[in-house]
N, C-alpha and C. Protein backbone atom coordinates (compact mmCIF):
# COMPACT_ATOMS: atom_id res chain seq x y z
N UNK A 1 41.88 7.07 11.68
CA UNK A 1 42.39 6.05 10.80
C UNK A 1 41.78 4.68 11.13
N UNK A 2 41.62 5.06 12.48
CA UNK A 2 40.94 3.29 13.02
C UNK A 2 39.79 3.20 12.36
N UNK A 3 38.91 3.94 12.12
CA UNK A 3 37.51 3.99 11.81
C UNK A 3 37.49 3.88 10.37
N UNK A 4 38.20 4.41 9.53
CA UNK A 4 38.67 4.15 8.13
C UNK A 4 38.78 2.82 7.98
N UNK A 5 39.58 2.08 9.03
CA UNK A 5 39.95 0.59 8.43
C UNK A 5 38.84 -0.47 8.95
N UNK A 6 37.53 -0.23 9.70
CA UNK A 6 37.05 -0.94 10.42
C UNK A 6 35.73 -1.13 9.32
N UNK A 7 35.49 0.53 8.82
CA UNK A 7 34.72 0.53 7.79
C UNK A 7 34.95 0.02 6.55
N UNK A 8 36.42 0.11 6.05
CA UNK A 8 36.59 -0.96 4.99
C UNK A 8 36.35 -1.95 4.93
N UNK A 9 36.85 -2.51 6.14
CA UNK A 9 36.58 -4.03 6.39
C UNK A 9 35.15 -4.68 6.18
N UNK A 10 34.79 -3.73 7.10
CA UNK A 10 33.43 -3.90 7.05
C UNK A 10 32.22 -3.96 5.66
N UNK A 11 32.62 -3.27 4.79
CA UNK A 11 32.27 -3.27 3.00
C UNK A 11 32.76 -4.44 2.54
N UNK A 12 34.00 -4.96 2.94
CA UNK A 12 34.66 -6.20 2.52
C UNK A 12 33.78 -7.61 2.72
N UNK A 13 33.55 -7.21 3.59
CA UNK A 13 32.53 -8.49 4.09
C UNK A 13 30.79 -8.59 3.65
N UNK A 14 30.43 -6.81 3.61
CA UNK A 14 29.19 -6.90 3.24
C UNK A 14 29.27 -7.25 1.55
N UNK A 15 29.96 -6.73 0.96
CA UNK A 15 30.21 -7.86 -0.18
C UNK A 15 30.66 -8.66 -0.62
N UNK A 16 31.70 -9.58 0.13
CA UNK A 16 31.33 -10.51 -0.02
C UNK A 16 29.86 -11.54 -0.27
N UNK A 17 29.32 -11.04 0.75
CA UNK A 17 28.06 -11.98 1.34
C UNK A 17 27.21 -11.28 0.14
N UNK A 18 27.25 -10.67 -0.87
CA UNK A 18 27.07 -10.03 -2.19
C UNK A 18 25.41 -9.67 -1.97
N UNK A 19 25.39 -8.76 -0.77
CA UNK A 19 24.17 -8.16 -0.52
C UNK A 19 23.69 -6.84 -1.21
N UNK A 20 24.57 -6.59 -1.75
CA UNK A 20 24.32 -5.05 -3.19
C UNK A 20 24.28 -6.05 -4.15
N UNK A 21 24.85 -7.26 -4.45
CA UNK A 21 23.75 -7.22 -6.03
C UNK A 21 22.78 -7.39 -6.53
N UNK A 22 22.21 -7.64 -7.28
CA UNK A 22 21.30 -7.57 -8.14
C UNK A 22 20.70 -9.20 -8.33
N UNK A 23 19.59 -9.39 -7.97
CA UNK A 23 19.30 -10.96 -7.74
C UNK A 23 17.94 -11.16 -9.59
N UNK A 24 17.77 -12.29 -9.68
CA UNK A 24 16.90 -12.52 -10.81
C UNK A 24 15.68 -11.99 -10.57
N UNK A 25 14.81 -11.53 -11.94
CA UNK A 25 13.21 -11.19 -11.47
C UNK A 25 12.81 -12.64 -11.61
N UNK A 26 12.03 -12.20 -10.73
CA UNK A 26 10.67 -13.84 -10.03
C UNK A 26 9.62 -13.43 -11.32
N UNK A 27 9.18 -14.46 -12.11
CA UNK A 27 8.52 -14.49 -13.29
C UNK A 27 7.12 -14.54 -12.26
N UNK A 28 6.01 -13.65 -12.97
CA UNK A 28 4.96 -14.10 -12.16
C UNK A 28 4.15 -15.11 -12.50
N UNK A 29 2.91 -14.81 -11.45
CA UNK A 29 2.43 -15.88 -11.04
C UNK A 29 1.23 -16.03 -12.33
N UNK A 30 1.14 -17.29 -12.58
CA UNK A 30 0.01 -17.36 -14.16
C UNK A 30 -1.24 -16.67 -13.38
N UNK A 31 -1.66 -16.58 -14.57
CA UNK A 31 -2.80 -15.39 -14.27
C UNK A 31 -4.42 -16.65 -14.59
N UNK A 32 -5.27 -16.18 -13.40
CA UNK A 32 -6.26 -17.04 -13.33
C UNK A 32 -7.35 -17.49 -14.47
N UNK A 33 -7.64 -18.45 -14.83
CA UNK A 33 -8.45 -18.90 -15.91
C UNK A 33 -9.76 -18.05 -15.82
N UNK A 34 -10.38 -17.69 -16.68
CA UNK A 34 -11.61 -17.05 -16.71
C UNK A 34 -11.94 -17.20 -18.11
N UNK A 35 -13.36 -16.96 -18.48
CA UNK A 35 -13.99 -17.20 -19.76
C UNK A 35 -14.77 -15.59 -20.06
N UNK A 36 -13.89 -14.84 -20.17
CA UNK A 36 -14.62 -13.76 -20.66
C UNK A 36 -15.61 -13.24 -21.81
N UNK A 37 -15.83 -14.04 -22.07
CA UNK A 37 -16.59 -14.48 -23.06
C UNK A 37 -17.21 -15.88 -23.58
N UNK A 38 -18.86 -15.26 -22.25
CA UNK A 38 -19.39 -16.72 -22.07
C UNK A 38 -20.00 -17.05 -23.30
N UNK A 39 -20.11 -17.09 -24.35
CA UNK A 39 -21.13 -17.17 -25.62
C UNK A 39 -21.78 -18.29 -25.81
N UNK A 40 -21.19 -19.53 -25.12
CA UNK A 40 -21.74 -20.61 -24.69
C UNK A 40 -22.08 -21.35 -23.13
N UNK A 41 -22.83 -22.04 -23.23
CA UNK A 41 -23.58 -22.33 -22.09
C UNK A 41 -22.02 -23.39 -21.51
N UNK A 42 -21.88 -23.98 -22.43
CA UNK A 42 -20.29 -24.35 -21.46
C UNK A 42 -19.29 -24.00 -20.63
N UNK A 43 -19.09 -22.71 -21.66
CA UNK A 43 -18.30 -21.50 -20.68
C UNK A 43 -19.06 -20.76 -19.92
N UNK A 44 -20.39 -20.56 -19.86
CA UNK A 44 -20.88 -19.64 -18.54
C UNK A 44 -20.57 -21.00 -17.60
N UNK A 45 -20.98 -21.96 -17.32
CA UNK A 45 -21.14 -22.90 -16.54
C UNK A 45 -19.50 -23.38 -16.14
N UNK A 46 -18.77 -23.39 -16.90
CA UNK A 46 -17.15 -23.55 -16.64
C UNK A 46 -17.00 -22.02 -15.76
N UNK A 47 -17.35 -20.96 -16.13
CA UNK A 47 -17.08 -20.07 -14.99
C UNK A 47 -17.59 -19.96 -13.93
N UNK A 48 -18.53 -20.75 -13.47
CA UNK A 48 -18.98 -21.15 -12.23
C UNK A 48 -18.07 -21.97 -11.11
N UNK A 49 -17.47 -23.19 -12.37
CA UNK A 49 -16.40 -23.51 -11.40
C UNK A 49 -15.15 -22.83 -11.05
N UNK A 50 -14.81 -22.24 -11.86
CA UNK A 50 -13.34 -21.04 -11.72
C UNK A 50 -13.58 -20.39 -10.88
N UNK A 51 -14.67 -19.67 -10.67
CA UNK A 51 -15.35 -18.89 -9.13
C UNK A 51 -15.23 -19.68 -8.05
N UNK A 52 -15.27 -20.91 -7.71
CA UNK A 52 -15.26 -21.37 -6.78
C UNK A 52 -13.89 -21.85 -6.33
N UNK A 53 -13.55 -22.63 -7.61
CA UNK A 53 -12.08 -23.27 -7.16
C UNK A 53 -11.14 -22.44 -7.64
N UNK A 54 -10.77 -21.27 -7.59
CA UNK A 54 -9.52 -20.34 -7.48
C UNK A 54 -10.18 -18.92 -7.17
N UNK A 55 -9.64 -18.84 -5.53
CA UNK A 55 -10.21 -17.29 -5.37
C UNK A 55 -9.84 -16.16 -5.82
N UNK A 56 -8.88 -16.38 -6.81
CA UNK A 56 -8.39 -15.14 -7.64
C UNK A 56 -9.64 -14.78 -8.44
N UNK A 57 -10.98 -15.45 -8.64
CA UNK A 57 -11.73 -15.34 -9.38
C UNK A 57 -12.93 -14.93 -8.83
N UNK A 58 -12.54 -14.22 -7.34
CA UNK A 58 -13.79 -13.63 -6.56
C UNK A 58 -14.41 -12.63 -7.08
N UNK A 59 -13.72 -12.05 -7.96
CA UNK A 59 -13.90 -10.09 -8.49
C UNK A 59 -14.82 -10.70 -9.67
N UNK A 60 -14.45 -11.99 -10.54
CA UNK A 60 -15.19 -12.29 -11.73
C UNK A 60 -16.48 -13.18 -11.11
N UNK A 61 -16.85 -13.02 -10.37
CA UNK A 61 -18.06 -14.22 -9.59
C UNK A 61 -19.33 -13.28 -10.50
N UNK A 62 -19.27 -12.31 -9.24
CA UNK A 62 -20.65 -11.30 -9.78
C UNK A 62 -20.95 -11.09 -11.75
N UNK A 63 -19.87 -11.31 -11.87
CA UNK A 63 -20.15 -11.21 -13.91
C UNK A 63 -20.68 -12.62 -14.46
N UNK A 64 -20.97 -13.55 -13.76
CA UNK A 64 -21.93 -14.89 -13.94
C UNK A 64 -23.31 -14.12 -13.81
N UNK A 65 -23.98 -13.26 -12.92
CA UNK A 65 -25.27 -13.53 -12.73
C UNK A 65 -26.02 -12.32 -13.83
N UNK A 66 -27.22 -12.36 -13.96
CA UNK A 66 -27.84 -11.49 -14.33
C UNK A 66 -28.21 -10.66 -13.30
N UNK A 67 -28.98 -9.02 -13.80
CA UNK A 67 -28.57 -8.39 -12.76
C UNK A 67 -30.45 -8.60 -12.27
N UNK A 68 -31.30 -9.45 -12.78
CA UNK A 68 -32.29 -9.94 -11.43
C UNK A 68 -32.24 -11.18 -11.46
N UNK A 69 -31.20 -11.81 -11.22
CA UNK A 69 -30.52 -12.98 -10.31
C UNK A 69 -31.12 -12.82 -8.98
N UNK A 70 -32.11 -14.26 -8.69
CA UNK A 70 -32.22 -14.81 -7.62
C UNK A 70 -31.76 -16.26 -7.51
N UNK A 71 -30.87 -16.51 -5.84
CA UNK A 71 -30.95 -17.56 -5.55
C UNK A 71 -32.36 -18.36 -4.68
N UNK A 72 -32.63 -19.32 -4.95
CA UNK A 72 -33.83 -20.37 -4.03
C UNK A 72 -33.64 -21.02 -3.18
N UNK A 73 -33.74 -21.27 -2.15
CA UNK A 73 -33.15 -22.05 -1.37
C UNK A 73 -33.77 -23.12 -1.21
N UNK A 74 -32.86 -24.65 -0.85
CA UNK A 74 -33.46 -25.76 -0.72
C UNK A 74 -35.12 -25.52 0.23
N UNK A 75 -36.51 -26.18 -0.14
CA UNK A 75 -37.26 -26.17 1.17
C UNK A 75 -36.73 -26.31 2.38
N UNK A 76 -36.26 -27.20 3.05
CA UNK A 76 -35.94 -28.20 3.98
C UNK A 76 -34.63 -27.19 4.66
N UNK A 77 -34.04 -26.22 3.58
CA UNK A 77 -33.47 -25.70 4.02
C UNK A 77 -33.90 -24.44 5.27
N UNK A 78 -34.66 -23.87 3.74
CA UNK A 78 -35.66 -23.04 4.83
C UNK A 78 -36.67 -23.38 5.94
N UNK A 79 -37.41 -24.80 6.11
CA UNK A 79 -37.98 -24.52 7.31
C UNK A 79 -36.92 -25.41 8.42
N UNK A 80 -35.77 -26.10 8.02
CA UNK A 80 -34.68 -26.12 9.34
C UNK A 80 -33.79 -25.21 9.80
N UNK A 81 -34.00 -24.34 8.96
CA UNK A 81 -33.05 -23.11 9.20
C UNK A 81 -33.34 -21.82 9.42
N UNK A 82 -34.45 -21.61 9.04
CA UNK A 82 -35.39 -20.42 9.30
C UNK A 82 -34.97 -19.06 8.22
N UNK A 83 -34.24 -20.21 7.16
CA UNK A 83 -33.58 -18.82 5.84
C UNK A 83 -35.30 -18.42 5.35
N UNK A 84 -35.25 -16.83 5.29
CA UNK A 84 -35.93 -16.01 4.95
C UNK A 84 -35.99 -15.40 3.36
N UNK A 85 -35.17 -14.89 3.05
CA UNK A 85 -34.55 -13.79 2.14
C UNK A 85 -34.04 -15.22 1.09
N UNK A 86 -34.39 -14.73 -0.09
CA UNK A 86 -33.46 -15.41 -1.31
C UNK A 86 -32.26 -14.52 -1.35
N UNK A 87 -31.56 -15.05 -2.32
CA UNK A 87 -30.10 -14.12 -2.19
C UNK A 87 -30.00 -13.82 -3.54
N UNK A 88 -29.65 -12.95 -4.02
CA UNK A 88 -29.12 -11.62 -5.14
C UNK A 88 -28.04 -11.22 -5.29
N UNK A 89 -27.47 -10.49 -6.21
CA UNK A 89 -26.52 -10.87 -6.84
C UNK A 89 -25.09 -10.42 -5.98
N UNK A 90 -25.55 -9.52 -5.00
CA UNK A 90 -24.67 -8.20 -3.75
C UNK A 90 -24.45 -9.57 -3.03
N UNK A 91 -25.63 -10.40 -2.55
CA UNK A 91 -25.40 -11.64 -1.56
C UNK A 91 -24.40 -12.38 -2.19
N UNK A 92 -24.32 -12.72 -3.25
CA UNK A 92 -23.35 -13.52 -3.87
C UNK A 92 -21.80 -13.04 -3.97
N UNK A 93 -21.97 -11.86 -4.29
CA UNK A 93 -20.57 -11.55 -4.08
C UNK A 93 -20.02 -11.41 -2.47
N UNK A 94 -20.56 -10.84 -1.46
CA UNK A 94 -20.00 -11.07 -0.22
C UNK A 94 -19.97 -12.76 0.08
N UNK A 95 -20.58 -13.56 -0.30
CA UNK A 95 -20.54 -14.85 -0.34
C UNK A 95 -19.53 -15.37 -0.78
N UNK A 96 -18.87 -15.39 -1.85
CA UNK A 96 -17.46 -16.05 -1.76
C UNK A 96 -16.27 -15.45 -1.47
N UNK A 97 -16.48 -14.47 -1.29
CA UNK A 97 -15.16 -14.16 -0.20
C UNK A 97 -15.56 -14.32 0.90
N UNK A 98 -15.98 -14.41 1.80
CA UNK A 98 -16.41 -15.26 3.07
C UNK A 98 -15.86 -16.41 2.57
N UNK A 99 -16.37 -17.71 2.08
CA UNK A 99 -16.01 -18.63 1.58
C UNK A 99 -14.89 -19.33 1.60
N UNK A 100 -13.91 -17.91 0.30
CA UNK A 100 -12.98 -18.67 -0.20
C UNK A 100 -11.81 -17.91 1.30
N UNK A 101 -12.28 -17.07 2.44
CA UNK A 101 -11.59 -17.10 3.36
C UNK A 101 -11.67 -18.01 4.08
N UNK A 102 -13.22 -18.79 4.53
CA UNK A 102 -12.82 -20.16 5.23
C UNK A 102 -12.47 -21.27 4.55
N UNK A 103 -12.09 -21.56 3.48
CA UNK A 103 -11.61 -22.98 3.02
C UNK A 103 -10.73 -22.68 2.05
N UNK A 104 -10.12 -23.41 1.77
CA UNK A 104 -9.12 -23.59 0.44
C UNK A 104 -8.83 -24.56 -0.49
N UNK A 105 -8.45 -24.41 -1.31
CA UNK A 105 -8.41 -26.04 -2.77
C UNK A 105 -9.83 -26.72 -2.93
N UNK A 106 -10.66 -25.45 -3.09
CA UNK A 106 -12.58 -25.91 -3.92
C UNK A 106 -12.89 -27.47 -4.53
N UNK A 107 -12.93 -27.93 -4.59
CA UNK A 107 -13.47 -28.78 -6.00
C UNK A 107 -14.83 -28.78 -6.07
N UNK A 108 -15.19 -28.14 -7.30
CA UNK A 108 -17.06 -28.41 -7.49
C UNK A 108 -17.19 -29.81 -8.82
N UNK A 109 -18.09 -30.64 -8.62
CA UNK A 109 -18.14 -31.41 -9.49
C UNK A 109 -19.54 -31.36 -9.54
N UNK A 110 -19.70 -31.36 -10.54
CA UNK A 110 -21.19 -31.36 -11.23
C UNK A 110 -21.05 -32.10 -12.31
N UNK A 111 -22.84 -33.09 -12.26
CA UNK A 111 -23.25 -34.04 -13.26
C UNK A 111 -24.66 -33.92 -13.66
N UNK A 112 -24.79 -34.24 -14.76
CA UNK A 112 -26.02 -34.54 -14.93
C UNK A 112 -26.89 -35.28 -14.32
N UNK A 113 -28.56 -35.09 -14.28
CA UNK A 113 -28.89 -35.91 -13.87
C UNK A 113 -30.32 -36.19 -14.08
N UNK A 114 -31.15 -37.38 -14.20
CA UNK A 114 -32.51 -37.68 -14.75
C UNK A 114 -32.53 -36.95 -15.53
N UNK A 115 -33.05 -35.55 -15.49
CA UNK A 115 -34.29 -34.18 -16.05
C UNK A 115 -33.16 -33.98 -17.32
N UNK A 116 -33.87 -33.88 -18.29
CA UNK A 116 -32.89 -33.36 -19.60
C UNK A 116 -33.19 -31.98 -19.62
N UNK A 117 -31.89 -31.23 -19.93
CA UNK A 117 -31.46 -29.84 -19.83
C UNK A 117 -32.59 -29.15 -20.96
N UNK A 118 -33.51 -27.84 -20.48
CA UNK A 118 -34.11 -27.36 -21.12
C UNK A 118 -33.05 -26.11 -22.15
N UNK A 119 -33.02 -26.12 -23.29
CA UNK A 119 -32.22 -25.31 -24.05
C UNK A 119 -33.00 -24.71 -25.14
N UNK A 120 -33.21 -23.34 -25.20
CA UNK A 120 -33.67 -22.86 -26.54
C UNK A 120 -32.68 -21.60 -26.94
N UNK A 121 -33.19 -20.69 -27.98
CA UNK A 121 -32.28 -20.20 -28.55
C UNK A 121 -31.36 -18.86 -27.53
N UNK A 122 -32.50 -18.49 -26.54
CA UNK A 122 -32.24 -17.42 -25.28
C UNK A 122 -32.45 -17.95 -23.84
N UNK A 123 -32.57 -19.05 -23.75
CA UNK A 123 -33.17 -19.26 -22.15
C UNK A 123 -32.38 -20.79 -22.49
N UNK A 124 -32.01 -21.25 -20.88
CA UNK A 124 -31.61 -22.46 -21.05
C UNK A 124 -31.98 -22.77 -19.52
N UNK A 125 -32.13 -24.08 -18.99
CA UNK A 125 -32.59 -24.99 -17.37
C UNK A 125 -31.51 -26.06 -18.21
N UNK A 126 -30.36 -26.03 -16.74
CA UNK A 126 -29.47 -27.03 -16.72
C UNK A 126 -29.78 -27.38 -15.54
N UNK A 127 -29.76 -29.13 -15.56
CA UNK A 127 -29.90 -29.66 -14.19
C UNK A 127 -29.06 -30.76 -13.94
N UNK A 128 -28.59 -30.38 -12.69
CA UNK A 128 -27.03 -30.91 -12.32
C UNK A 128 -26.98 -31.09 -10.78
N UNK A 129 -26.33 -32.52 -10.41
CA UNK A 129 -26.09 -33.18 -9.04
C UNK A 129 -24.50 -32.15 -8.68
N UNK A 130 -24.61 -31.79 -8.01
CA UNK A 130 -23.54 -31.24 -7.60
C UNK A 130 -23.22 -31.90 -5.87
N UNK A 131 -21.55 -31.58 -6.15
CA UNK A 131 -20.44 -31.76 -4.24
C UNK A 131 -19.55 -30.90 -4.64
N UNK A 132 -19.21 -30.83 -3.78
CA UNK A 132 -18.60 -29.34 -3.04
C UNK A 132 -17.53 -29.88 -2.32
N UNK A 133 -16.08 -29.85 -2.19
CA UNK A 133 -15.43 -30.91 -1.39
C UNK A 133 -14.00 -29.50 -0.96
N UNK A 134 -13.55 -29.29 -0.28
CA UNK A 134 -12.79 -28.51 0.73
C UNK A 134 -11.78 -28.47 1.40
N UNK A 135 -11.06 -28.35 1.89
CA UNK A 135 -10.57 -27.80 3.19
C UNK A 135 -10.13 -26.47 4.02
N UNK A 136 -10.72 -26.81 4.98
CA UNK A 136 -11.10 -25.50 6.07
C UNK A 136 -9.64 -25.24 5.88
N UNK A 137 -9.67 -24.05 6.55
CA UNK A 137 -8.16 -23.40 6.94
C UNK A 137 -7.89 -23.47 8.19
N UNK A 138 -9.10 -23.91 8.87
CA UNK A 138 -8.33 -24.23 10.21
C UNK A 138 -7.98 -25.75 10.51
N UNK A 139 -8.27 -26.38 9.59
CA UNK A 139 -8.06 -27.85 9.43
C UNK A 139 -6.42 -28.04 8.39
N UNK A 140 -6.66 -29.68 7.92
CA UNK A 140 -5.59 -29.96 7.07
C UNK A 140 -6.60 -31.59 6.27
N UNK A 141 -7.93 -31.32 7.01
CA UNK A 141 -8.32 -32.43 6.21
C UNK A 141 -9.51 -32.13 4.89
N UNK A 142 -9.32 -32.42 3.96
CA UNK A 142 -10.50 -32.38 3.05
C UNK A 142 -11.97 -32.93 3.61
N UNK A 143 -13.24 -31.93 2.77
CA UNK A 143 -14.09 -33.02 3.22
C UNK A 143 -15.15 -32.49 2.25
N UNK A 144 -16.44 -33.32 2.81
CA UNK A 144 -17.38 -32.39 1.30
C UNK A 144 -18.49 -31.51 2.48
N UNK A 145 -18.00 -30.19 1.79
CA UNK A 145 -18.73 -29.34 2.25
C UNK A 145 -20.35 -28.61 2.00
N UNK A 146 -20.74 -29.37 0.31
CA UNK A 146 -22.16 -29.34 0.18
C UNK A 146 -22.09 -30.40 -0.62
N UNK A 147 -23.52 -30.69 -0.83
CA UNK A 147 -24.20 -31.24 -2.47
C UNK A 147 -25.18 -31.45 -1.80
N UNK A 148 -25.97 -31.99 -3.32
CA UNK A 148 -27.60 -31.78 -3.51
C UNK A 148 -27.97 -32.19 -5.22
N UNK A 149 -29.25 -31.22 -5.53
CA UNK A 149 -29.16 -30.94 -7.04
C UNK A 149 -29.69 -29.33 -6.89
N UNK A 150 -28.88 -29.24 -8.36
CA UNK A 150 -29.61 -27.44 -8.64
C UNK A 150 -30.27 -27.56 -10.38
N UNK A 151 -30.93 -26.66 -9.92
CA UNK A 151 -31.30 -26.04 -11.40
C UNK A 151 -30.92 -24.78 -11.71
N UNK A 152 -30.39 -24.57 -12.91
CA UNK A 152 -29.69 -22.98 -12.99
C UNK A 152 -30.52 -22.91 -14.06
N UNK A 153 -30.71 -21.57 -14.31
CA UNK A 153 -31.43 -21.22 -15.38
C UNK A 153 -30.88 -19.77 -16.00
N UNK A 154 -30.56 -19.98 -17.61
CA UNK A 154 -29.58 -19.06 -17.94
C UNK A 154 -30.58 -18.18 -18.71
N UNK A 155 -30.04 -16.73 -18.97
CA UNK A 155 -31.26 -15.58 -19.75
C UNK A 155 -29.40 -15.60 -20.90
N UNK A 156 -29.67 -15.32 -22.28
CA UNK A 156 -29.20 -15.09 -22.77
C UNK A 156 -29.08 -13.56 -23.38
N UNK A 157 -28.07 -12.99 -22.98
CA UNK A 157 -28.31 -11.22 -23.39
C UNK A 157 -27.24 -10.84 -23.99
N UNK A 158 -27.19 -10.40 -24.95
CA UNK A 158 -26.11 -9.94 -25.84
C UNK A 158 -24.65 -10.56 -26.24
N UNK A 159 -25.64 -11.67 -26.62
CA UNK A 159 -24.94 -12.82 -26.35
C UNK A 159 -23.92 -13.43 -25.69
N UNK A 160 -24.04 -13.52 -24.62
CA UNK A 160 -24.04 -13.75 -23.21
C UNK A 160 -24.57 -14.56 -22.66
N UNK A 161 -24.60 -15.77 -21.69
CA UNK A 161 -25.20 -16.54 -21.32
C UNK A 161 -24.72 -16.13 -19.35
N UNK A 162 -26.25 -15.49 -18.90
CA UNK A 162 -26.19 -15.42 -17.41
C UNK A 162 -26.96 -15.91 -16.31
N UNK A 163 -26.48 -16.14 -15.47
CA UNK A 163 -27.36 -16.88 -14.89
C UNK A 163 -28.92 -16.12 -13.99
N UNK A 164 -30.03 -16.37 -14.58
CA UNK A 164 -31.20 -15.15 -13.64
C UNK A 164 -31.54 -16.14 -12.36
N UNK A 165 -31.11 -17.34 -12.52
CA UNK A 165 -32.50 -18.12 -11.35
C UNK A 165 -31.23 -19.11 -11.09
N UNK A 166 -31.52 -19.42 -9.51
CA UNK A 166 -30.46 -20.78 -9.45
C UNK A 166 -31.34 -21.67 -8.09
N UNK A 167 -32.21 -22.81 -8.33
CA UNK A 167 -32.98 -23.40 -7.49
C UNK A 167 -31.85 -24.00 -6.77
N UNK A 168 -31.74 -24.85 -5.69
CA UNK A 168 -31.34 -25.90 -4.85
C UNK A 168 -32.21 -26.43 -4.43
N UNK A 169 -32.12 -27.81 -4.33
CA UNK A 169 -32.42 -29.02 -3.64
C UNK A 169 -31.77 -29.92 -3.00
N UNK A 170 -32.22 -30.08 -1.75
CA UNK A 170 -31.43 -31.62 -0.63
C UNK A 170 -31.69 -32.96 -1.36
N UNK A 171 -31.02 -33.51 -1.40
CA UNK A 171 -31.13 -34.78 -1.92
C UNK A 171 -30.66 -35.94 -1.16
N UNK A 172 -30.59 -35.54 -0.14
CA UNK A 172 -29.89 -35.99 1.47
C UNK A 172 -29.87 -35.22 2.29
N UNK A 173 -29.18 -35.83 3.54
CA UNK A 173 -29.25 -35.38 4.58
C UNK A 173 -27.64 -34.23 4.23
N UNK A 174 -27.25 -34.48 3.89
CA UNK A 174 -26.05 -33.55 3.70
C UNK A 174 -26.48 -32.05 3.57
N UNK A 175 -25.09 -31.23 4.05
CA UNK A 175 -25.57 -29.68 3.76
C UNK A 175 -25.52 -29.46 2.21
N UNK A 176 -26.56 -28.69 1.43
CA UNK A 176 -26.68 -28.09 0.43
C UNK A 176 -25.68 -26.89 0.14
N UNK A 177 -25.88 -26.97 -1.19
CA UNK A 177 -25.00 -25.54 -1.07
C UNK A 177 -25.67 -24.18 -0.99
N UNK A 178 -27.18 -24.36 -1.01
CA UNK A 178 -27.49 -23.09 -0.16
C UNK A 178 -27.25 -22.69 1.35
N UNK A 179 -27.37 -23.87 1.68
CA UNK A 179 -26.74 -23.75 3.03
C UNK A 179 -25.15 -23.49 3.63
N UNK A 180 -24.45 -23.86 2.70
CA UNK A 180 -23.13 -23.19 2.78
C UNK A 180 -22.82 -21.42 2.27
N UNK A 181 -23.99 -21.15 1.12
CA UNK A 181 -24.35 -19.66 0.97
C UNK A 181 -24.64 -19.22 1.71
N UNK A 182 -25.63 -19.34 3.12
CA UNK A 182 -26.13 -19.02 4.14
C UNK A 182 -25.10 -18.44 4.77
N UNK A 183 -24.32 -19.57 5.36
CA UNK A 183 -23.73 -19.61 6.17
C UNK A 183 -22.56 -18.83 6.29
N UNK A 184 -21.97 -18.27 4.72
CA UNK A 184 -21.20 -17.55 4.48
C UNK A 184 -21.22 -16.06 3.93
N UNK A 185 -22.53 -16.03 4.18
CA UNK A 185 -23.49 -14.70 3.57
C UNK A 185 -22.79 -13.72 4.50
């Protein structure tokens, strides 16, 4: 009988503290911006930044490039660094997840700059000053983690705008962002 009343009690209290009911569903989480349909050179180039600044968008990285996508690396890069190998499209995808595991909250800003953008009806050369700005995860401070200038150069395929060629250039002493590709290769 003792055990009867110790266990009642005991239900008495676990509900109180109303641990059997039924709590609200958690609405999820918005679902990441992407342009699945680059048909313009705006939106391939807007999905460049979504790749970078939200790593939910690591799986959609590799659907930017064409599939003989090469990266170039700054000169200056290669003979201070002794980079060998251009990088392809396999390099790119292990590349931002590396990446978006060492840093967090991306910002890429890109501008125009001097060279006017080559555009025809299948091929396009956009040329753009780009920074790269960060924070590590083992930090708490922001900082800028590349810039330079690039030239991207888009192949248009079924109507589609992808990227086949992506030059870099130092434009300072600062790290490039091939050099942050490197480094995260």
């Amino acid at each position: 009988m003792r055990n009867i009343a110790l266990l009642s009690l005991l239900l008495i209290v676990l509900s109180a503290c109303n641990i059997f009911g039924l709590r609200d569903s958690e609405f999820p989480s918005e679902e990441a911006q992407w342009n699945n349909s680059a048909t313009t050179l705006d939106l391939a180039l807007n999905n460049l930044h979504l790749a970078y600044e939200d790593a939910r968008n690591s799986i959609n990285y590799e659907r930017i490039f064409h599939s003989d996508y090469i990266f170039r690396f700054a000169e200056q890069d290669i003979a201070d660094y002794g980079i060998e190998e251009p990088l392809n499209q396999a390099n790119e995808r292990d590349m931002i997840l590396n990446l978006h595991a060492r840093y967090k909250d991306i910002q890429v800003t890109l501008q125009d700059y001097a060279s006017s953008d080559v555009i025809s009806a299948n091929e396009a050369k956009l040329y753009r000053v780009y920074e790269l700005r960060a924070t590590s995860t083992d930090s708490r401070q922001e900082q800028t983690i590349a810039s330079g200038r690039m030239e991207l150069h888009y192949l248009r395929q079924g109507g589609y705008w992808y990227i086949y060629r992506w030059d870099d250039y130092r434009s300072s002493s600062e790290r490039t962002w091939g050099l942050l590709k490197h480094e995260n290769g």
